[in-house]
PDB file of N, CA and C in Angstrom:
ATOM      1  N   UNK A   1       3.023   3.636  25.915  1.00  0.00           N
ATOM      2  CA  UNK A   1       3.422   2.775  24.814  1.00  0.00           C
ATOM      3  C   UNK A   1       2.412   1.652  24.604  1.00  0.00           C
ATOM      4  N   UNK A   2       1.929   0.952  25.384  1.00  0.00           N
ATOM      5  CA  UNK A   2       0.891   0.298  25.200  1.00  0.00           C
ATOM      6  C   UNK A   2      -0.320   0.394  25.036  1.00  0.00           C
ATOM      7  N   UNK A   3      -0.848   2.102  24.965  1.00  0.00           N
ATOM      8  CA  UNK A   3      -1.679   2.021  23.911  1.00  0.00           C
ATOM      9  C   UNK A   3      -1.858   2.016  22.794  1.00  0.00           C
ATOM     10  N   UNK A   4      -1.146   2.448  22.575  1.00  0.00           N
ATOM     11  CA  UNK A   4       0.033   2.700  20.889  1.00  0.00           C
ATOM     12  C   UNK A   4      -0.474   1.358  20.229  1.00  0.00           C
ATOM     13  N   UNK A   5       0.283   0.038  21.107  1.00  0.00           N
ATOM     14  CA  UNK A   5       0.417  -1.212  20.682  1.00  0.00           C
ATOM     15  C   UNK A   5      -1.118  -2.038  20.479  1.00  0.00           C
ATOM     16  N   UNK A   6      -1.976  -1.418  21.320  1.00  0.00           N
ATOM     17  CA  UNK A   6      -3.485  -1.431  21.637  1.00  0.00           C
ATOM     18  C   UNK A   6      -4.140  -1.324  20.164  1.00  0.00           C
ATOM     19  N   UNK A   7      -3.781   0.452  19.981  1.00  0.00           N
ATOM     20  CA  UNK A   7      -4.423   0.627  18.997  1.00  0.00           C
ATOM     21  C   UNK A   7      -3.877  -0.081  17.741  1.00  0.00           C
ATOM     22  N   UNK A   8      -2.043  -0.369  17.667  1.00  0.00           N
ATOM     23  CA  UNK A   8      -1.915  -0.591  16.148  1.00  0.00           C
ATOM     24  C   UNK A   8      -2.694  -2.340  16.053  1.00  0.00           C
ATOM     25  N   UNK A   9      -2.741  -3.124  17.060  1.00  0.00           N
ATOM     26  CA  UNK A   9      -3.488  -4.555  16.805  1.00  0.00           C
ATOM     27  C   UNK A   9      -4.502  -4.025  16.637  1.00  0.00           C
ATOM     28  N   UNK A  10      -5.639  -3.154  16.975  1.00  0.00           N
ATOM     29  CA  UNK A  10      -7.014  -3.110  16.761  1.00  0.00           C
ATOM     30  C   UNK A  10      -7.209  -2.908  15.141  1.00  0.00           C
ATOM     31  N   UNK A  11      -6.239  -1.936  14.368  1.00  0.00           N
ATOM     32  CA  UNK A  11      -6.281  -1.263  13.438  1.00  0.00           C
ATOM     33  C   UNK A  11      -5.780  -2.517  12.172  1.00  0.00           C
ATOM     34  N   UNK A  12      -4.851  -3.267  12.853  1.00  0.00           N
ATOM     35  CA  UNK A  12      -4.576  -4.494  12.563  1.00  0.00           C
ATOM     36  C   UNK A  12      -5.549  -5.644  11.718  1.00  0.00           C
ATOM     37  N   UNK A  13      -6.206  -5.704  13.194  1.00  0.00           N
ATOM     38  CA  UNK A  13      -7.159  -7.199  12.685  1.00  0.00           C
ATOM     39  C   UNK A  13      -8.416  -6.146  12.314  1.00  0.00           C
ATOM     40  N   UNK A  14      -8.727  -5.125  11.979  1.00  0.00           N
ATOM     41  CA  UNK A  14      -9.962  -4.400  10.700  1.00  0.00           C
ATOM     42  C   UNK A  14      -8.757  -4.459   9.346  1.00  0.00           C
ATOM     43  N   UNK A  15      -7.869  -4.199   9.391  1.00  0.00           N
ATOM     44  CA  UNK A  15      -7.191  -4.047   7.723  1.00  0.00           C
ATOM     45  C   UNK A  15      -7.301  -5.921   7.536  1.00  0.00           C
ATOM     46  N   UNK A  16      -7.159  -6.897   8.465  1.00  0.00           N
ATOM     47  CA  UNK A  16      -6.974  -8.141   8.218  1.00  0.00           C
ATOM     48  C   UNK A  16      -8.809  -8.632   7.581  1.00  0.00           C
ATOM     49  N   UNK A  17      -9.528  -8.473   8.461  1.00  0.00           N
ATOM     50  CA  UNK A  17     -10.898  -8.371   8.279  1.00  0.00           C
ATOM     51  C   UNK A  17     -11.268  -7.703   6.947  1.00  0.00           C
ATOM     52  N   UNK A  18     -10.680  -6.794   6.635  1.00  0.00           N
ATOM     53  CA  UNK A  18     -11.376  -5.713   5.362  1.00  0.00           C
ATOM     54  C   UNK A  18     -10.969  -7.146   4.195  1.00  0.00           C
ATOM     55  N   UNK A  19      -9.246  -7.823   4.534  1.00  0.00           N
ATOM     56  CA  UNK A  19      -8.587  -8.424   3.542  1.00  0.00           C
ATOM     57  C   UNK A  19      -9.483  -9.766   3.222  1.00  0.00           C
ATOM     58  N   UNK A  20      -9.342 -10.196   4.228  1.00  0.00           N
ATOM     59  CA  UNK A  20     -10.086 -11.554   4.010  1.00  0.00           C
ATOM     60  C   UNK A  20     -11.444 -11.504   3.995  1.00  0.00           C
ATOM     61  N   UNK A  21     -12.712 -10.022   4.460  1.00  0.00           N
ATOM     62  CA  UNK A  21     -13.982 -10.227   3.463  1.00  0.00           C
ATOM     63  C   UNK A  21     -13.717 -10.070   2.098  1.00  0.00           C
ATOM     64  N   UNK A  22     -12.782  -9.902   1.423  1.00  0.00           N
ATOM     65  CA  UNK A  22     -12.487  -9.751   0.098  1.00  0.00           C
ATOM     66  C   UNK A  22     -12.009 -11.080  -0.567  1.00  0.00           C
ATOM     67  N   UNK A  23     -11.763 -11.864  -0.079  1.00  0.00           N
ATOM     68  CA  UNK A  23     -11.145 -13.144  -0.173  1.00  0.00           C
ATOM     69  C   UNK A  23      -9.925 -13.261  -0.903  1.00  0.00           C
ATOM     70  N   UNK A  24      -9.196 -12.214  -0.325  1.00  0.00           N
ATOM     71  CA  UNK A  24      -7.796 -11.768  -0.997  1.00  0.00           C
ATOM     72  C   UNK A  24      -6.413 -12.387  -0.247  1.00  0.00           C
ATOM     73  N   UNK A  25      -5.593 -13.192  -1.125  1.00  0.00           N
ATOM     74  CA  UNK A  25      -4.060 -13.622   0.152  1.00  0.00           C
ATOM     75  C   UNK A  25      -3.706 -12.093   0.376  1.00  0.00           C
ATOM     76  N   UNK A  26      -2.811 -12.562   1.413  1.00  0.00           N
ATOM     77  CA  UNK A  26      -1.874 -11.466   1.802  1.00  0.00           C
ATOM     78  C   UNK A  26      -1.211 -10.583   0.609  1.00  0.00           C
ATOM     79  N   UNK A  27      -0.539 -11.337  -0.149  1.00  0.00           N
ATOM     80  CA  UNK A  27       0.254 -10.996  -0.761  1.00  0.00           C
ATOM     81  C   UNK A  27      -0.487 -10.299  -1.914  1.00  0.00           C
ATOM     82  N   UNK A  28      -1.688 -10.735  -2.195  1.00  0.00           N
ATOM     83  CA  UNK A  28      -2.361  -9.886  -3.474  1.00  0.00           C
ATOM     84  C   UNK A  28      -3.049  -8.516  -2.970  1.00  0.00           C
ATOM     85  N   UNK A  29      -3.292  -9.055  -2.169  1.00  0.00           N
ATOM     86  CA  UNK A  29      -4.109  -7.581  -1.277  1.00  0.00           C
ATOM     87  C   UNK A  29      -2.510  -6.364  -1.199  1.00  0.00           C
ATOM     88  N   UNK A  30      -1.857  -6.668  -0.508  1.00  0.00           N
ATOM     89  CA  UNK A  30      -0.131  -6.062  -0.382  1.00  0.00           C
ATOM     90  C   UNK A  30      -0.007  -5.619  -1.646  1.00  0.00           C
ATOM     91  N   UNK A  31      -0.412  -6.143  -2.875  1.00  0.00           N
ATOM     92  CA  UNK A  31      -0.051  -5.774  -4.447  1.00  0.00           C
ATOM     93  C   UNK A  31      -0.478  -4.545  -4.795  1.00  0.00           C
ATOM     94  N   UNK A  32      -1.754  -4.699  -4.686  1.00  0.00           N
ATOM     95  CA  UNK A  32      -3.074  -3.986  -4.793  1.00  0.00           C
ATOM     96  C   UNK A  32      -2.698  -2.390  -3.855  1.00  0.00           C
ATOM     97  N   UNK A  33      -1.991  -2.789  -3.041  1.00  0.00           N
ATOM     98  CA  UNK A  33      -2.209  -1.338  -1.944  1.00  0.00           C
ATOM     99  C   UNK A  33      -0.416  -0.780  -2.178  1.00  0.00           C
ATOM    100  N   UNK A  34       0.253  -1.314  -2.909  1.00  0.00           N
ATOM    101  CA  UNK A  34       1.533  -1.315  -3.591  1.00  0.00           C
ATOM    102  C   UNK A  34       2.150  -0.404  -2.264  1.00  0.00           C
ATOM    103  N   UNK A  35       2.260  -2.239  -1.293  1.00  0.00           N
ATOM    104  CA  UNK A  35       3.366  -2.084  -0.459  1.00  0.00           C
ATOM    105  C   UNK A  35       3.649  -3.851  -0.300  1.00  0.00           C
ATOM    106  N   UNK A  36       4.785  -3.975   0.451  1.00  0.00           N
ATOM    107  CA  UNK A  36       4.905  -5.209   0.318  1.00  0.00           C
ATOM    108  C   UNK A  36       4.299  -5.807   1.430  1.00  0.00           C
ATOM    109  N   UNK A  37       4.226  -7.201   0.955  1.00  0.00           N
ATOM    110  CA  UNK A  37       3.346  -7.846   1.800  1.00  0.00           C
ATOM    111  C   UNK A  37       3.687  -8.438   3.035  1.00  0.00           C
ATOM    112  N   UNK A  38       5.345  -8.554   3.386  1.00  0.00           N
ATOM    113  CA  UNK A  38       5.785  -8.262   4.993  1.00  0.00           C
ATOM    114  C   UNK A  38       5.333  -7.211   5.783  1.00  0.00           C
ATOM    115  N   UNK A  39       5.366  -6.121   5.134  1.00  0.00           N
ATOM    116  CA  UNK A  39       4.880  -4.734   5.578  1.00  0.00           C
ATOM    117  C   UNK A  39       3.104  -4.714   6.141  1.00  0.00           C
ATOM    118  N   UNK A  40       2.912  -5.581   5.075  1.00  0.00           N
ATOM    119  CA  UNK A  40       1.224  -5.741   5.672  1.00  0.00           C
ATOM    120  C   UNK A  40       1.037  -6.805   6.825  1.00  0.00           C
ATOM    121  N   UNK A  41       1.907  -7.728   6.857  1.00  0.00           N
ATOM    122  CA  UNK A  41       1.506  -8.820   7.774  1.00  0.00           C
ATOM    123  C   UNK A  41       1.976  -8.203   9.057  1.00  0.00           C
ATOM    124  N   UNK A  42       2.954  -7.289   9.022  1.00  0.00           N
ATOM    125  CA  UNK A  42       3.567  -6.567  10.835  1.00  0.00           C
ATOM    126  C   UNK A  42       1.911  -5.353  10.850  1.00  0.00           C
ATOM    127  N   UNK A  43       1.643  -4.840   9.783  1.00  0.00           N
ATOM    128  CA  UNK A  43       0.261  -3.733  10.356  1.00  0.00           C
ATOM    129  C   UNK A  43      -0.536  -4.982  10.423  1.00  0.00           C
ATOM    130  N   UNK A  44      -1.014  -5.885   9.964  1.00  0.00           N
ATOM    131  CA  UNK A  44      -1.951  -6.952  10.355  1.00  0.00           C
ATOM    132  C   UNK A  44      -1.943  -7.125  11.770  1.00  0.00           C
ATOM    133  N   UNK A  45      -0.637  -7.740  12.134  1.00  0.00           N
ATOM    134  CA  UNK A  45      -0.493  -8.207  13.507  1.00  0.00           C
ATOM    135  C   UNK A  45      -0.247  -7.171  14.740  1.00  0.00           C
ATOM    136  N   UNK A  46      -0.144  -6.078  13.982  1.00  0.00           N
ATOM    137  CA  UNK A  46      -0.105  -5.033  15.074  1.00  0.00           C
ATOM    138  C   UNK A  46       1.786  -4.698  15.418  1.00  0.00           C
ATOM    139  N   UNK A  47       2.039  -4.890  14.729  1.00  0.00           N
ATOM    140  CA  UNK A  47       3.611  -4.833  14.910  1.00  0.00           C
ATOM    141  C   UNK A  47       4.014  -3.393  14.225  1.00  0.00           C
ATOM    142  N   UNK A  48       3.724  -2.966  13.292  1.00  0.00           N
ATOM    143  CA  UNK A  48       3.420  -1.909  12.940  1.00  0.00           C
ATOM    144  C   UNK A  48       2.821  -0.728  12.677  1.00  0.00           C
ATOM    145  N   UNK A  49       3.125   0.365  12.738  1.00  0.00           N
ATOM    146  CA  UNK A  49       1.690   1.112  12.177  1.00  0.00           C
ATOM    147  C   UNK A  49       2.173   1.919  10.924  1.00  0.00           C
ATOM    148  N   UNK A  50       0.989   3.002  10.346  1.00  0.00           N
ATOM    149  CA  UNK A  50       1.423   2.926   8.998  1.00  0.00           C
ATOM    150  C   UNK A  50       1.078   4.174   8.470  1.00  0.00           C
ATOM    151  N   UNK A  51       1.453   5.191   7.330  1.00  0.00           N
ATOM    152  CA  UNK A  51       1.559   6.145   7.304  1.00  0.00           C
ATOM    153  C   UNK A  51      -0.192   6.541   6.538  1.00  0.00           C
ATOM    154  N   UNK A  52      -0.210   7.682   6.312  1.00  0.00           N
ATOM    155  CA  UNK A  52      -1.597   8.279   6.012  1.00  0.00           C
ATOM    156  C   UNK A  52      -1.742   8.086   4.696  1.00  0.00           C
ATOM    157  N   UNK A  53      -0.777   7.836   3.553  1.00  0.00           N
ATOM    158  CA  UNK A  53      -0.306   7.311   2.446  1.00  0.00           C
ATOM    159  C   UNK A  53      -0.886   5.708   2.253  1.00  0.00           C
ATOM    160  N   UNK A  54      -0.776   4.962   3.281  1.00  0.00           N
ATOM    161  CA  UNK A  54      -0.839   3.711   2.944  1.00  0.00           C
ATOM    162  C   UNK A  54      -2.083   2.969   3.214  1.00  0.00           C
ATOM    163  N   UNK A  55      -2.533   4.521   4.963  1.00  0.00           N
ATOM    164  CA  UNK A  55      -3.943   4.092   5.130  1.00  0.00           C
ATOM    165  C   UNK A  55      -5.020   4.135   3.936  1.00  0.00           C
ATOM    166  N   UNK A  56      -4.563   5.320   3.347  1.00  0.00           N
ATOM    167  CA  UNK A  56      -5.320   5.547   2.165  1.00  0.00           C
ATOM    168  C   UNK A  56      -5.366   4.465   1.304  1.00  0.00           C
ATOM    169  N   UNK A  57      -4.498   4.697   0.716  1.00  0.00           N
ATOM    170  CA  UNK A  57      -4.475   3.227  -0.030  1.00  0.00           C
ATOM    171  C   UNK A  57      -4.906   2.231   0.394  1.00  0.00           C
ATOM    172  N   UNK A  58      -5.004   1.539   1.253  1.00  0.00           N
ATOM    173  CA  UNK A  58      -6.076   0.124   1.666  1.00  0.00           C
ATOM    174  C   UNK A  58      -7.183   0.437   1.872  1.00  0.00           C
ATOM    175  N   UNK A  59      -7.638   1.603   2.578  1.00  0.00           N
ATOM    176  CA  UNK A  59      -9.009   2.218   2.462  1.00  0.00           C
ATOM    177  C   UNK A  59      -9.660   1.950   0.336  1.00  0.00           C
ATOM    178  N   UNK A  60      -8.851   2.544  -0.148  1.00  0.00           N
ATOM    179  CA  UNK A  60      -9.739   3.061  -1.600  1.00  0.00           C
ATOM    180  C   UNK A  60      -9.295   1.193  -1.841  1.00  0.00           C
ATOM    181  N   UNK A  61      -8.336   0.190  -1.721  1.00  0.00           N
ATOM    182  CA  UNK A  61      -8.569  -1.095  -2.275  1.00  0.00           C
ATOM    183  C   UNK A  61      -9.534  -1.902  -1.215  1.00  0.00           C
ATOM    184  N   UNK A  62      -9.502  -1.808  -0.350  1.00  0.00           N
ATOM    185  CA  UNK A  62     -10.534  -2.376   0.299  1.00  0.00           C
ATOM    186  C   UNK A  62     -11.761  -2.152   0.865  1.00  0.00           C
ATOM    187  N   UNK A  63     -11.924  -0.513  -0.250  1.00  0.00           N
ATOM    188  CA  UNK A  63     -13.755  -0.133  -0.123  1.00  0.00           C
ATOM    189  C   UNK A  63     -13.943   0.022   1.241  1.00  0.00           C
ATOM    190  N   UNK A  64     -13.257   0.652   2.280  1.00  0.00           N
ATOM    191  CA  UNK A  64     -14.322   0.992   3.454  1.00  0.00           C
ATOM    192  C   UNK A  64     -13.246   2.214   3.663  1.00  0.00           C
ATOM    193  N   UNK A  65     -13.704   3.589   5.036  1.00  0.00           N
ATOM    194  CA  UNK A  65     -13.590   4.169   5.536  1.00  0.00           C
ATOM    195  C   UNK A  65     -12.343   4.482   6.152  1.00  0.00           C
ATOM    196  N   UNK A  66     -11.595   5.422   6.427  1.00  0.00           N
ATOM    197  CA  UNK A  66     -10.333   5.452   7.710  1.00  0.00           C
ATOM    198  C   UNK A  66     -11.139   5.580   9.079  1.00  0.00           C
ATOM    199  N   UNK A  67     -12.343   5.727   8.760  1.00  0.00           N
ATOM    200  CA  UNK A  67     -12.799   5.678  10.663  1.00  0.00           C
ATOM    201  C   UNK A  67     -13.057   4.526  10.513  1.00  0.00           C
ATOM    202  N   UNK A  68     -13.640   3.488   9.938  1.00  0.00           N
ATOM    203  CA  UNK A  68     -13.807   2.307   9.732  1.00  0.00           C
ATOM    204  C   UNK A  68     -12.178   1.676  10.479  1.00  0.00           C
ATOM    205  N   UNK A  69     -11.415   2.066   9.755  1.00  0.00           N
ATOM    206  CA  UNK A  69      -9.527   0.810   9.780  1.00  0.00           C
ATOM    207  C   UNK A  69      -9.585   1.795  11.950  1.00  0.00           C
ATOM    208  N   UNK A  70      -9.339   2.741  11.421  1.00  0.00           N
ATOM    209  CA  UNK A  70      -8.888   3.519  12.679  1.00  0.00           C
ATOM    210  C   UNK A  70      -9.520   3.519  14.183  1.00  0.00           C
ATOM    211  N   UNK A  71     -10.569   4.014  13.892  1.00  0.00           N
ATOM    212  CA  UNK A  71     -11.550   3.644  15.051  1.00  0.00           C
ATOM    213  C   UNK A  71     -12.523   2.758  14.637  1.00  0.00           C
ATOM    214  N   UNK A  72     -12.613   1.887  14.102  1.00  0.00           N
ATOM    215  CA  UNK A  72     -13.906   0.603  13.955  1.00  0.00           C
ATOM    216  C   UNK A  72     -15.268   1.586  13.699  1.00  0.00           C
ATOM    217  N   UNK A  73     -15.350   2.281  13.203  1.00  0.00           N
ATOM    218  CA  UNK A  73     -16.733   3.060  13.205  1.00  0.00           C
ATOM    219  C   UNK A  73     -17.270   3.103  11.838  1.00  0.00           C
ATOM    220  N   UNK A  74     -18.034   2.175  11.469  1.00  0.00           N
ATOM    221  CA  UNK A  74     -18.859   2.002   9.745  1.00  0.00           C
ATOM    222  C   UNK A  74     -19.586   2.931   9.779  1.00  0.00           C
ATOM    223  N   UNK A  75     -19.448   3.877   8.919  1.00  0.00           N
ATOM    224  CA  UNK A  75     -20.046   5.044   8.487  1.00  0.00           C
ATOM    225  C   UNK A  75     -21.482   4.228   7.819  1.00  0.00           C
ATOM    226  N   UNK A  76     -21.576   2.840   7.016  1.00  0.00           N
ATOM    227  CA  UNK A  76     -22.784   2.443   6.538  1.00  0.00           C
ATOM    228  C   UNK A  76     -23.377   1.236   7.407  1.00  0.00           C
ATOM    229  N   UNK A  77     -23.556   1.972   8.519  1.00  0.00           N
ATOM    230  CA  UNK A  77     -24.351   0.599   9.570  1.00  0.00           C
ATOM    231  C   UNK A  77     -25.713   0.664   9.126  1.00  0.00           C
ATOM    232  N   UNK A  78     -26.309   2.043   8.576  1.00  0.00           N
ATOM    233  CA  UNK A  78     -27.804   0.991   8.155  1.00  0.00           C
ATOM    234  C   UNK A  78     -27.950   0.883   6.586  1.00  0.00           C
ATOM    235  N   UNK A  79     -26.788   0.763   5.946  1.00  0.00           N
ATOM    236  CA  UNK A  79     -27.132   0.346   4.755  1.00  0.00           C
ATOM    237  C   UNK A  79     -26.535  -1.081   4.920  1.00  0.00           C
ATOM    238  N   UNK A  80     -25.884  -1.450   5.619  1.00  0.00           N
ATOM    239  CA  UNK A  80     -25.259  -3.179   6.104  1.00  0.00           C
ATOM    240  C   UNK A  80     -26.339  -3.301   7.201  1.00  0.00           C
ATOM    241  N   UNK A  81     -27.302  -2.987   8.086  1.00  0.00           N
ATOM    242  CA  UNK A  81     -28.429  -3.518   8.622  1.00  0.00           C
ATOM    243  C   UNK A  81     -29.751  -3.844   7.639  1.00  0.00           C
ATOM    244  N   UNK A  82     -29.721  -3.262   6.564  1.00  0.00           N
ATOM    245  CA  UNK A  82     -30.285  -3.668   5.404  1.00  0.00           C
ATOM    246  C   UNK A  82     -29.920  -4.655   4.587  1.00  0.00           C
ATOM    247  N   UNK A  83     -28.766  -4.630   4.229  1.00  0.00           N
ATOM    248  CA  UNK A  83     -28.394  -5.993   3.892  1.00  0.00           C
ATOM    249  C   UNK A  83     -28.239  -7.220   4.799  1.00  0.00           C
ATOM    250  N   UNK A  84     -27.850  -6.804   6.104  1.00  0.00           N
ATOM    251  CA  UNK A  84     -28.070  -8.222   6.840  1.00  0.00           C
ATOM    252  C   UNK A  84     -29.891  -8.668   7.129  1.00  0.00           C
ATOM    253  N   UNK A  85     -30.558  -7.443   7.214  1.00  0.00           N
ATOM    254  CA  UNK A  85     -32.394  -8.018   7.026  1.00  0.00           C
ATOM    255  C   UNK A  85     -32.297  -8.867   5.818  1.00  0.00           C
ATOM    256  N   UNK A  86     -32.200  -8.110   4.738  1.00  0.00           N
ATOM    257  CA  UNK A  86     -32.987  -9.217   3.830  1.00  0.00           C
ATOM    258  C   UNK A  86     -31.830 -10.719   3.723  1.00  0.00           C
ATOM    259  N   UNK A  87     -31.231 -10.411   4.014  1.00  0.00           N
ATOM    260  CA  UNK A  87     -30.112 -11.811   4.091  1.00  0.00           C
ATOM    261  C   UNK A  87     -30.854 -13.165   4.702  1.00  0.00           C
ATOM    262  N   UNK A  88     -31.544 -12.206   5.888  1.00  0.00           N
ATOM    263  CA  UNK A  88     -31.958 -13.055   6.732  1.00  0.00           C
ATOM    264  C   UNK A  88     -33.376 -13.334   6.530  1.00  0.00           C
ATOM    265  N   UNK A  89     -33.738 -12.793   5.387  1.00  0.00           N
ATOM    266  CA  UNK A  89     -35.398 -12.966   4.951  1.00  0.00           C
ATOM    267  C   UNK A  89     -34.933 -14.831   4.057  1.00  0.00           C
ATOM    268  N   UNK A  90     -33.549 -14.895   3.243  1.00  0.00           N
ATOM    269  CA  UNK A  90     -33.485 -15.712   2.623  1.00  0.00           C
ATOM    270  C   UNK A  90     -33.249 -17.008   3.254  1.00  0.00           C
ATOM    271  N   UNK A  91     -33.624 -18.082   2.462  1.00  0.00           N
ATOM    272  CA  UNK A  91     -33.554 -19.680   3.092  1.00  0.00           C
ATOM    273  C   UNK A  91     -31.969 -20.121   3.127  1.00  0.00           C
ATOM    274  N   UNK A  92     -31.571 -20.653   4.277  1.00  0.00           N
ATOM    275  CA  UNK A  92     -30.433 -21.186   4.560  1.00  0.00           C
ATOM    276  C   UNK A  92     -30.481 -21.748   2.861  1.00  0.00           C
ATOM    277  N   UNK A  93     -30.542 -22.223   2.223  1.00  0.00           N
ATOM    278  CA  UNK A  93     -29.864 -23.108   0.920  1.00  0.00           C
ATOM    279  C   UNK A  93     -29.994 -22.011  -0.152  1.00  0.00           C
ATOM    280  N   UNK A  94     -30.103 -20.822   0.151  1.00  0.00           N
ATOM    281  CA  UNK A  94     -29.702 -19.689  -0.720  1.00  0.00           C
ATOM    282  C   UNK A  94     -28.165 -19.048  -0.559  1.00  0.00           C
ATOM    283  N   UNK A  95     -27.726 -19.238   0.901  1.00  0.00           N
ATOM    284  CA  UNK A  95     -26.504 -18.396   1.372  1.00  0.00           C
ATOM    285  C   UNK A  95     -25.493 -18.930   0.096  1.00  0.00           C
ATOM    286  N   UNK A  96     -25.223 -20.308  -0.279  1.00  0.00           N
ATOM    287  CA  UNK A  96     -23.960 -20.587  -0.761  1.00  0.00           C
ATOM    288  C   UNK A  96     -24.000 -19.440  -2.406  1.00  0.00           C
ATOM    289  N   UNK A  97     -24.824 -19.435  -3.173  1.00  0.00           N
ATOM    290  CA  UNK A  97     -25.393 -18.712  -3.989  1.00  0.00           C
ATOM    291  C   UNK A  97     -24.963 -17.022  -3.987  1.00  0.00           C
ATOM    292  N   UNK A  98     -25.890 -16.437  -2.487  1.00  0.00           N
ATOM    293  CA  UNK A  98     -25.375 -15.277  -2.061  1.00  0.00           C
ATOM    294  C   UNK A  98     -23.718 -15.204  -1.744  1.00  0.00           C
ATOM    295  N   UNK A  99     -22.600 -16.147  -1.347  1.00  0.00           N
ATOM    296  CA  UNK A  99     -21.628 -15.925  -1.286  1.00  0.00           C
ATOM    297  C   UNK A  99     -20.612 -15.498  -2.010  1.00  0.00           C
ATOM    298  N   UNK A 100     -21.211 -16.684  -2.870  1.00  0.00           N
ATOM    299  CA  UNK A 100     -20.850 -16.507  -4.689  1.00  0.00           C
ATOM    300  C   UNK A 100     -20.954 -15.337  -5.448  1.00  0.00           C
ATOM    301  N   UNK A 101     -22.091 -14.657  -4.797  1.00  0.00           N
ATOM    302  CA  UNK A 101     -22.404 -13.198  -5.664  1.00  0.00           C
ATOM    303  C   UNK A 101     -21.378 -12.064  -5.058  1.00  0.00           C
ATOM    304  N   UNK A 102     -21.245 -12.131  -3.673  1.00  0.00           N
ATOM    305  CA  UNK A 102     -20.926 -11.172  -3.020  1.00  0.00           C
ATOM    306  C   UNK A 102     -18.983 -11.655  -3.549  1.00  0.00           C
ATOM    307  N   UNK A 103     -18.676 -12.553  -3.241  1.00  0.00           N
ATOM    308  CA  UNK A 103     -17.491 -12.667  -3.607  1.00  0.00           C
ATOM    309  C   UNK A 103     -16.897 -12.449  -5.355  1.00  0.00           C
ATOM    310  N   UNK A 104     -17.329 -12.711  -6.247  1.00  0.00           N
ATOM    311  CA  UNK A 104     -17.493 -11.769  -7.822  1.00  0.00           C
ATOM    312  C   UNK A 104     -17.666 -10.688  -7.673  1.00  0.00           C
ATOM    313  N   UNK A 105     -18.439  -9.541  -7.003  1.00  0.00           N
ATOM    314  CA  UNK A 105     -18.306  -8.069  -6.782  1.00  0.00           C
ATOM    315  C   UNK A 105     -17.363  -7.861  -6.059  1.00  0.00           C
ATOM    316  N   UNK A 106     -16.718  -8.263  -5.189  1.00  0.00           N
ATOM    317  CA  UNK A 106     -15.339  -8.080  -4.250  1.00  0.00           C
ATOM    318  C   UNK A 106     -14.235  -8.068  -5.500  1.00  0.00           C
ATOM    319  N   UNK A 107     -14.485  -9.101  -5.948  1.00  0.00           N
ATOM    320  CA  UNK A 107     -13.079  -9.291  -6.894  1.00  0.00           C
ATOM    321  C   UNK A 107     -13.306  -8.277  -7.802  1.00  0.00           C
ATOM    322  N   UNK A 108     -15.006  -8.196  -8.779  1.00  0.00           N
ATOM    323  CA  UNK A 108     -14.873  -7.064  -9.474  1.00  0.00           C
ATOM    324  C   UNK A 108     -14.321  -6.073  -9.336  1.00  0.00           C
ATOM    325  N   UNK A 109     -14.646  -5.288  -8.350  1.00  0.00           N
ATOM    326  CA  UNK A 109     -14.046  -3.912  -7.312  1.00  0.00           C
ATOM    327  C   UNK A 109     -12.400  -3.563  -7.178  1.00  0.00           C
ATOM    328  N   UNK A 110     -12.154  -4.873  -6.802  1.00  0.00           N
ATOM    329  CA  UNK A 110     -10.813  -5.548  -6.493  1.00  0.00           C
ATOM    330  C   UNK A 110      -9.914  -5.150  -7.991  1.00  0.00           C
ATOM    331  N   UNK A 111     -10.664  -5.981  -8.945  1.00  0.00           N
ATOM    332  CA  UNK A 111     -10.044  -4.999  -9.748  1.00  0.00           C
ATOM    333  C   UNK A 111      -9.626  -4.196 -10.774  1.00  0.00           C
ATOM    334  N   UNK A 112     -11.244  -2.924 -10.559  1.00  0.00           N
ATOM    335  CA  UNK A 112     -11.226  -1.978 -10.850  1.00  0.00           C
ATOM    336  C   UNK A 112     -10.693  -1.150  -9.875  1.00  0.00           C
ATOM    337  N   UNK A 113     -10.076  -1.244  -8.898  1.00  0.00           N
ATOM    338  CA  UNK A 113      -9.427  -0.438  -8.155  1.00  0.00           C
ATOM    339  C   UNK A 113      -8.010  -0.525  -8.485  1.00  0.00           C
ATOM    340  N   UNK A 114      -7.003  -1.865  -8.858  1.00  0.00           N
ATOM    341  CA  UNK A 114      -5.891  -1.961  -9.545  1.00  0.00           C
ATOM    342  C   UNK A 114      -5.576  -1.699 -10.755  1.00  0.00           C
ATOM    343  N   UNK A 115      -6.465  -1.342 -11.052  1.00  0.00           N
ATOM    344  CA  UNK A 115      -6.372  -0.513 -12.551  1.00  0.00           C
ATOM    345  C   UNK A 115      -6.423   0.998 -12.368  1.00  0.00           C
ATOM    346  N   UNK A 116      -7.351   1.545 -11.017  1.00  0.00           N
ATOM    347  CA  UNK A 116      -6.567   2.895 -11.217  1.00  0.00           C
ATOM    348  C   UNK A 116      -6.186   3.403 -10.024  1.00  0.00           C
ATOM    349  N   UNK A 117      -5.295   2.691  -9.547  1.00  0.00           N
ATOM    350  CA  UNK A 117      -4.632   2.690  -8.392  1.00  0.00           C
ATOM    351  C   UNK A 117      -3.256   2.677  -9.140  1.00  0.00           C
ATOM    352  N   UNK A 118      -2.877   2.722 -10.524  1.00  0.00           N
ATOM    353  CA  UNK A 118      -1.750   2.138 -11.193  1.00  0.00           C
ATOM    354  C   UNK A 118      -1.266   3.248 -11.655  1.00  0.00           C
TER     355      UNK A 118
END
């Protein structure tokens, strides 16, 4: 039983992680994956786990992988080792700029995915 509980926190704080690089509340992200957002805060915290239905669904709203949520395994580690190089080619007083960009394509995504997720 306690790996069970192992795995549903691990699986947990990546669906929490996927939520908040998106800069999404609970409750909008929960919208978006049309379940409620108690339901997300027990798989957040590991209190729950969750059907293949729902993995899906947070997978296609939050743009990454089921080996990604499931086993932590990014299928795009060198296309994100590419983006973290040149990140790091740029001057600290560029990041706030880059945040800004990256967070407008999140939301873009965000939602064009609630539109046909509907």
């Amino acid at each position: 039983m306690k790996n069970k509980n192992t795995l549903n926190i691990s699986i947990g704080e990546r669906v929490r992680s996927t939520r908040e690089l998106m800069s999404l509340s609970r409750e909008h992200f929960a919208e978006l994956c049309d379940i409620s957002s108690s339901f997300l805060s027990d798989v957040e915290r590991g209190k729950k786990s969750m059907t293949i239905k729902t993995l899906r669904k947070i997978c296609n709203v939050g743009n990454v992988s089921p080996n990604y949520i499931v086993l932590g395994i990014s299928e795009n580690n060198s296309d994100m080792n590419t983006i973290i190089d040149m990140l790091g080619q740029l001057d600290n007083q560029y990041m706030p700029y880059i945040t800004d960009i990256i967070k407008a394509y999140l939301s873009t995504v965000n939602h064009h995915n609630s539109k046909t997720n509907k």
